[in-house]
Protein backbone atom coordinates (compact mmCIF):
# COMPACT_ATOMS: atom_id res chain seq x y z
CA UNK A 1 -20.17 -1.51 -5.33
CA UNK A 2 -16.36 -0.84 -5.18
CA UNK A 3 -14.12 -2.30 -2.61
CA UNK A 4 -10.69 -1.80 -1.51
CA UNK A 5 -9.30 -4.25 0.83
CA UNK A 6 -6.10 -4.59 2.60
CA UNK A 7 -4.43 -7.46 4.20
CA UNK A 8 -1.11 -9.01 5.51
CA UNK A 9 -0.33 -6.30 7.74
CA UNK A 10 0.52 -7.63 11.80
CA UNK A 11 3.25 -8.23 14.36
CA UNK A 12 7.05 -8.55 12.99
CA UNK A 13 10.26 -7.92 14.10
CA UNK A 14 12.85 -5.88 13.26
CA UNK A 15 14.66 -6.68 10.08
CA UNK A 16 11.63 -9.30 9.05
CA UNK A 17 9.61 -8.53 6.20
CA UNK A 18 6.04 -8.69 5.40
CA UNK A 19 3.66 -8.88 2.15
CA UNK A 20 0.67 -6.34 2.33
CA UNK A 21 -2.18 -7.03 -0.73
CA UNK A 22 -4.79 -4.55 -1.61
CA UNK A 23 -7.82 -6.13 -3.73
CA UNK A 24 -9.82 -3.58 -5.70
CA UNK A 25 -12.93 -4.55 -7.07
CA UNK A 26 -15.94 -2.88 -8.61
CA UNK A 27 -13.50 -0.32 -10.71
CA UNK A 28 -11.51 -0.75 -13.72
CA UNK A 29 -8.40 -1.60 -12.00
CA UNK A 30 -6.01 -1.48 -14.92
CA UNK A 31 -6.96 2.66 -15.56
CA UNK A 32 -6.07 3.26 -11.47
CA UNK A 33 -3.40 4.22 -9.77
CA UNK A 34 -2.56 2.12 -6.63
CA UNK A 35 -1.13 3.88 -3.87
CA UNK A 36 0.10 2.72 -0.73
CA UNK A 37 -0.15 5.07 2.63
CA UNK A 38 0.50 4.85 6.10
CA UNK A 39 -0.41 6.93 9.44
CA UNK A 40 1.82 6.22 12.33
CA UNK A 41 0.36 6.78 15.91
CA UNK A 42 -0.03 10.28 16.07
CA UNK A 43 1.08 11.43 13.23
CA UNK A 44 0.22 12.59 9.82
CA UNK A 45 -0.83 9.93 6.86
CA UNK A 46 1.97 9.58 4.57
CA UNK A 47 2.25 8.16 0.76
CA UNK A 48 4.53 5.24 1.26
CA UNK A 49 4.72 4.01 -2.78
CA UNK A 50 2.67 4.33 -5.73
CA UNK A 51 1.81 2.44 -9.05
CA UNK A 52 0.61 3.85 -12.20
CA UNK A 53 -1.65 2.73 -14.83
CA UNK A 54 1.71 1.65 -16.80
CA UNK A 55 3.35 -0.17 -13.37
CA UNK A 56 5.84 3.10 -13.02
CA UNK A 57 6.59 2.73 -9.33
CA UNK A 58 7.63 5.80 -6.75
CA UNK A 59 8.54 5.91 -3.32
CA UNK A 60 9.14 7.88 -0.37
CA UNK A 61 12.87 7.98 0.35
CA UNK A 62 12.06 6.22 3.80
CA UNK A 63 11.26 3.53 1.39
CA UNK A 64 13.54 3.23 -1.12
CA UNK A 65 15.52 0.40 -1.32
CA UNK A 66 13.06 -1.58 1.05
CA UNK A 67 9.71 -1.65 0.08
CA UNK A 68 8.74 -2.81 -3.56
CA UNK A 69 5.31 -1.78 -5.01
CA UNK A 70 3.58 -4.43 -7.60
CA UNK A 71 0.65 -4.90 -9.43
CA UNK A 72 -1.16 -7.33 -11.00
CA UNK A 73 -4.12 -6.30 -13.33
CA UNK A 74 -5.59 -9.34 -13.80
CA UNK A 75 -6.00 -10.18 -10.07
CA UNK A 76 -6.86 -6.34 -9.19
CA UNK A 77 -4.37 -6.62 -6.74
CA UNK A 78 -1.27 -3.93 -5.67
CA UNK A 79 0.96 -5.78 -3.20
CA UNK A 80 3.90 -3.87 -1.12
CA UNK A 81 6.61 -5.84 -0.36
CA UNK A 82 8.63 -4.15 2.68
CA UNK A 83 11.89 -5.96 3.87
CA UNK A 84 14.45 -5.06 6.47
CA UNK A 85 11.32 -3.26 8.41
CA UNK A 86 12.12 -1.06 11.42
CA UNK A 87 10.04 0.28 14.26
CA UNK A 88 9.78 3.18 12.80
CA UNK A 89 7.38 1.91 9.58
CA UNK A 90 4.87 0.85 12.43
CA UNK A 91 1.58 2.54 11.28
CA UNK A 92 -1.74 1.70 9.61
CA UNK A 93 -0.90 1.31 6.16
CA UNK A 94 -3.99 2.39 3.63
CA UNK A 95 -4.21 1.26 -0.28
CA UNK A 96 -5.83 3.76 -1.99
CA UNK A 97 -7.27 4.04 -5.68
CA UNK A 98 -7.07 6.85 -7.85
CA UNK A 99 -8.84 6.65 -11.13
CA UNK A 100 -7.96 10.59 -12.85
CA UNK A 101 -9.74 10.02 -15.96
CA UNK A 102 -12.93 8.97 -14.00
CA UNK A 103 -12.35 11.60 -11.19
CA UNK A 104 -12.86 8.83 -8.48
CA UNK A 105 -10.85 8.48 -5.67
CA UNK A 106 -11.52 4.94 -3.36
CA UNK A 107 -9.67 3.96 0.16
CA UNK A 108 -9.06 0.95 2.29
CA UNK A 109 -10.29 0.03 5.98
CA UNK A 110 -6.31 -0.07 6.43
CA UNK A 111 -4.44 -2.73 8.20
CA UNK A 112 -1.89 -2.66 10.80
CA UNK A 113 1.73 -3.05 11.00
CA UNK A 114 3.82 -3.35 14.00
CA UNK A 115 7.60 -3.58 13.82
CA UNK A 116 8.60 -4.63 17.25
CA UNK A 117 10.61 -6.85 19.16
């Protein structure tokens, strides 16, 4: 049974950071690519940052320079680092696992982050 769980998402203020982790298991993590969305209130979901099978990262500019995407194989983990947050990346971020070779495609419950003062 595959799983894909997120956590360290909550309440933070702006200019704080916060750690988000996304455990995979049940898949061949190390052949997936990890990608982190989000989905602010009433708005469309959004790719945030992305990690390939050989740790290439990517970002959305409204990243760049703030968020850092990591993996580590042997923990099936992809973690997103976000610093200097504003209220703007409030949303429900979503880790989602992309496996092309095996044409499988796995998501998150999501977990919430809240930029606020």
């Amino acid at each position: 049974q595959v799983q894909v769980v997120e956590s360290g998402g909550g309440l933070v203020q702006p200019g704080g950071s916060l750690r988000l982790s996304c455990a995979a298991s049940g898949i061949m993590f190390g052949f997936y690519v990890m990608n982190w969305y989000r989905q602010p209130p009433g708005q469309q979901r959004e790719l945030v940052a992305n990690i390939t099978e050989f740790s290439r990262a990517n970002y959305a500019d409204s990243a760049k320079g703030r968020f850092t995407i990591s993996r580590d194989n042997a923990k099936n983990t992809v973690y997103l680092q976000m610093n200097s947050l504003k209220p703007e990346d409030t949303a429900v971020y979503y880790c989602n696992a992309v496996g092309r070779q095996f044409g499988r495609d796995y998501w998150g419950q999501g977990t919430q982050v809240t930029v606020s003062s």
